[in-house]
C-alpha atoms as a PDB file:
ATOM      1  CA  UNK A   1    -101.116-142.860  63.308  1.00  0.00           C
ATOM      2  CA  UNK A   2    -103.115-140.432  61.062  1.00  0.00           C
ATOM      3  CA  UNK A   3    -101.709-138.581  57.584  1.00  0.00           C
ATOM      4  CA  UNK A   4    -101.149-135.456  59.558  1.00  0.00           C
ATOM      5  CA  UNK A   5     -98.416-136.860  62.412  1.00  0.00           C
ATOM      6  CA  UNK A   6     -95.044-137.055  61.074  1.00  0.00           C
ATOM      7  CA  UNK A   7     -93.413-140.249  61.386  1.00  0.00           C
ATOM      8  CA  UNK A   8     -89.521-140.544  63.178  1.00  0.00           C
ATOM      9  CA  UNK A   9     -88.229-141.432  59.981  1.00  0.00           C
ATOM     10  CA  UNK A  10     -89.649-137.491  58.630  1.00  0.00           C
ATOM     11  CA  UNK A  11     -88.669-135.781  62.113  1.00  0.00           C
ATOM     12  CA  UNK A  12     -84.581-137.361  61.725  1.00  0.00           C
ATOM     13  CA  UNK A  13     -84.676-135.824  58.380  1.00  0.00           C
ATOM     14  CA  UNK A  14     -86.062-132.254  59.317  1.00  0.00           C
ATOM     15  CA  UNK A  15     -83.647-132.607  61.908  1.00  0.00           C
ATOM     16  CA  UNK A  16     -80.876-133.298  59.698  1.00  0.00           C
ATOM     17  CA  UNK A  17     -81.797-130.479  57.868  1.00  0.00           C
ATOM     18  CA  UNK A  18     -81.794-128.406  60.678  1.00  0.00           C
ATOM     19  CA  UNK A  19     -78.431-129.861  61.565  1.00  0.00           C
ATOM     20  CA  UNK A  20     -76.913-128.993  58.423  1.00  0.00           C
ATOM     21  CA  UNK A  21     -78.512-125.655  58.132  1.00  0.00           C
ATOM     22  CA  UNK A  22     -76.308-125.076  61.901  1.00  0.00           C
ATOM     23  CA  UNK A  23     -73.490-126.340  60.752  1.00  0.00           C
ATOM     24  CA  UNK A  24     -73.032-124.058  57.701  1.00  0.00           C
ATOM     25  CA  UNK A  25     -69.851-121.602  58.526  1.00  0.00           C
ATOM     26  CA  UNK A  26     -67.621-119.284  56.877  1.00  0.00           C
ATOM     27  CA  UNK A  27     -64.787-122.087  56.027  1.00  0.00           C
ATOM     28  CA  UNK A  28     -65.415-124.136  53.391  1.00  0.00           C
ATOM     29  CA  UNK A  29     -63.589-126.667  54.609  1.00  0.00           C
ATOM     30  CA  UNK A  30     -65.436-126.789  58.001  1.00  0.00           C
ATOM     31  CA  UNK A  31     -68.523-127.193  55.998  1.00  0.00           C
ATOM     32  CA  UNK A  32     -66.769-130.192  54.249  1.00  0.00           C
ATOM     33  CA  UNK A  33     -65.761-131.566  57.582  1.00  0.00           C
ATOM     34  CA  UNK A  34     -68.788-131.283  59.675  1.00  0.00           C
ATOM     35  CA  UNK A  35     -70.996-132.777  56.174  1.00  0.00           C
ATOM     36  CA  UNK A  36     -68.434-135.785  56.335  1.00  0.00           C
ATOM     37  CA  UNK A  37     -69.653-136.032  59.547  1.00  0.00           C
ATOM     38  CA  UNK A  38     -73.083-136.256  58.843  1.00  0.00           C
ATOM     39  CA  UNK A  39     -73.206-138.348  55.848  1.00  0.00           C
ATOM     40  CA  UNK A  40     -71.287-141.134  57.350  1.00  0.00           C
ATOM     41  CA  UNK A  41     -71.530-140.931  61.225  1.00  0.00           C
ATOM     42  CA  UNK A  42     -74.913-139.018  62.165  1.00  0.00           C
ATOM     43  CA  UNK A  43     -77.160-141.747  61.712  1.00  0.00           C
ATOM     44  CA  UNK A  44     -75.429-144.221  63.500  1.00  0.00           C
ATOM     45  CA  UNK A  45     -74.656-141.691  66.201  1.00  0.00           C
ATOM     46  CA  UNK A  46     -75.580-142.572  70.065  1.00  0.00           C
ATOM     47  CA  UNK A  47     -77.523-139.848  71.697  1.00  0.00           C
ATOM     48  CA  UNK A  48     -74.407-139.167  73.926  1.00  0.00           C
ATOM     49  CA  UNK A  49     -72.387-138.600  70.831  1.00  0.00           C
ATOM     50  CA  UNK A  50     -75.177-136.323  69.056  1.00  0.00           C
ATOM     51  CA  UNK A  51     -74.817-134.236  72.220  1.00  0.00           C
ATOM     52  CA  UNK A  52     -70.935-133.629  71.851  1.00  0.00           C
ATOM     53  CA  UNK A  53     -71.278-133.154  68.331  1.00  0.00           C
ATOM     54  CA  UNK A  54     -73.871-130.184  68.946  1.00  0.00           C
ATOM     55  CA  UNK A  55     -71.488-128.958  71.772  1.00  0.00           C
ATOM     56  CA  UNK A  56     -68.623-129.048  68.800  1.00  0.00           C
ATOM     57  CA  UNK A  57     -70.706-127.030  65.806  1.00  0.00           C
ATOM     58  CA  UNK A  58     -71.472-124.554  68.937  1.00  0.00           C
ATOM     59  CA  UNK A  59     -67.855-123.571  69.271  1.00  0.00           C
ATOM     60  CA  UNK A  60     -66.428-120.294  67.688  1.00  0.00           C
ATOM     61  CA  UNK A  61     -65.117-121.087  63.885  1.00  0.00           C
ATOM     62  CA  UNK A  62     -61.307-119.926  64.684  1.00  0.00           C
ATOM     63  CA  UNK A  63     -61.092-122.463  67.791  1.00  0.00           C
ATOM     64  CA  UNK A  64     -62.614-125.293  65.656  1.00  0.00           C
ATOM     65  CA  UNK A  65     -59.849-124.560  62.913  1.00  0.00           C
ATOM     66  CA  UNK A  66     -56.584-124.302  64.940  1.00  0.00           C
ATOM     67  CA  UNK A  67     -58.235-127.670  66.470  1.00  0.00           C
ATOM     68  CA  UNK A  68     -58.703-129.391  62.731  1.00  0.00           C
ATOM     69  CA  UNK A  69     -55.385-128.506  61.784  1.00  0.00           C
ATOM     70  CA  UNK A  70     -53.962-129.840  64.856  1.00  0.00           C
ATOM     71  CA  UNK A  71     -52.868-126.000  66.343  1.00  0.00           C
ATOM     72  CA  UNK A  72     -54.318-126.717  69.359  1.00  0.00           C
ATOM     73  CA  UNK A  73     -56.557-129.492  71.495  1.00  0.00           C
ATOM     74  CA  UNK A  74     -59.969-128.927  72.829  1.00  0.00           C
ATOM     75  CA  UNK A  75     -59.999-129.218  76.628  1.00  0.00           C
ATOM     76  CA  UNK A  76     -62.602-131.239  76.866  1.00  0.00           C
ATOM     77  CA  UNK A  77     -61.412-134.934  76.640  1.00  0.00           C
ATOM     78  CA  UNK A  78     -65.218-135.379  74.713  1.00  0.00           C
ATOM     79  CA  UNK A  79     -64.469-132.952  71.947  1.00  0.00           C
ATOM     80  CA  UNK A  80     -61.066-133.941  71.787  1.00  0.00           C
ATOM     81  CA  UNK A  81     -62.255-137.039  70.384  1.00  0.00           C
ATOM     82  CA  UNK A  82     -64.827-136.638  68.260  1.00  0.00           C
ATOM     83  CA  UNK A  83     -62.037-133.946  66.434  1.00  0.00           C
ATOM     84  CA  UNK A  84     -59.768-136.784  66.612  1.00  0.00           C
ATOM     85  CA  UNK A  85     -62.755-138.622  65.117  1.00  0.00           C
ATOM     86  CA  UNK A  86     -63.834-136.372  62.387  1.00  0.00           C
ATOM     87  CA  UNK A  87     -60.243-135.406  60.981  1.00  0.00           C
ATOM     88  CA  UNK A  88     -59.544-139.205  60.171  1.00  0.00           C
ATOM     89  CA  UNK A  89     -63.184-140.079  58.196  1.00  0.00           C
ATOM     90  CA  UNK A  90     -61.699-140.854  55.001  1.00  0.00           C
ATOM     91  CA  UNK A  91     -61.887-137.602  51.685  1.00  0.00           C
END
């Protein structure tokens, strides 16, 4: 590999970045949420699960909300989860 070709380890973080950057919203707490998320889960992540997870920060803010404060249930039995998931990562 020459100097110029960025290695995996560079590409996971500019896509981490990238990630974050996405995941950014209006609600504090949403940020705080989907950054638990990534600190402690991301990297350990199976592709499958990345894939929901995308699917997740792609929903409208108000939906994700009423589903983290346990309003309402996604109806998707994958997103379900993965809320279920991300409300009980430990503060």
């Amino acid at each position: 590999m020459n100097d110029s070709t960025p290695s995996s380890s560079d590409r996971d973080s500019v896509d981490l970045q990238r990630l974050r950057w996405r995941c950014r919203r209006g609600m504090r707490e949403l940020d705080q949420l989907f950054g638990r998320y990534l600190d402690r889960v991301w990297g350990d992540a199976s592709p499958a699960d990345r894939v929901v997870f995308e699917r997740l920060i792609a929903c409208e803010d108000d939906r994700l909300w009423r589903w983290f404060l346990g309003d309402d249930i996604p109806d998707d039995p994958d997103l379900h989860a993965l809320v279920d998931r991300i409300r009980a990562l430990p503060i």
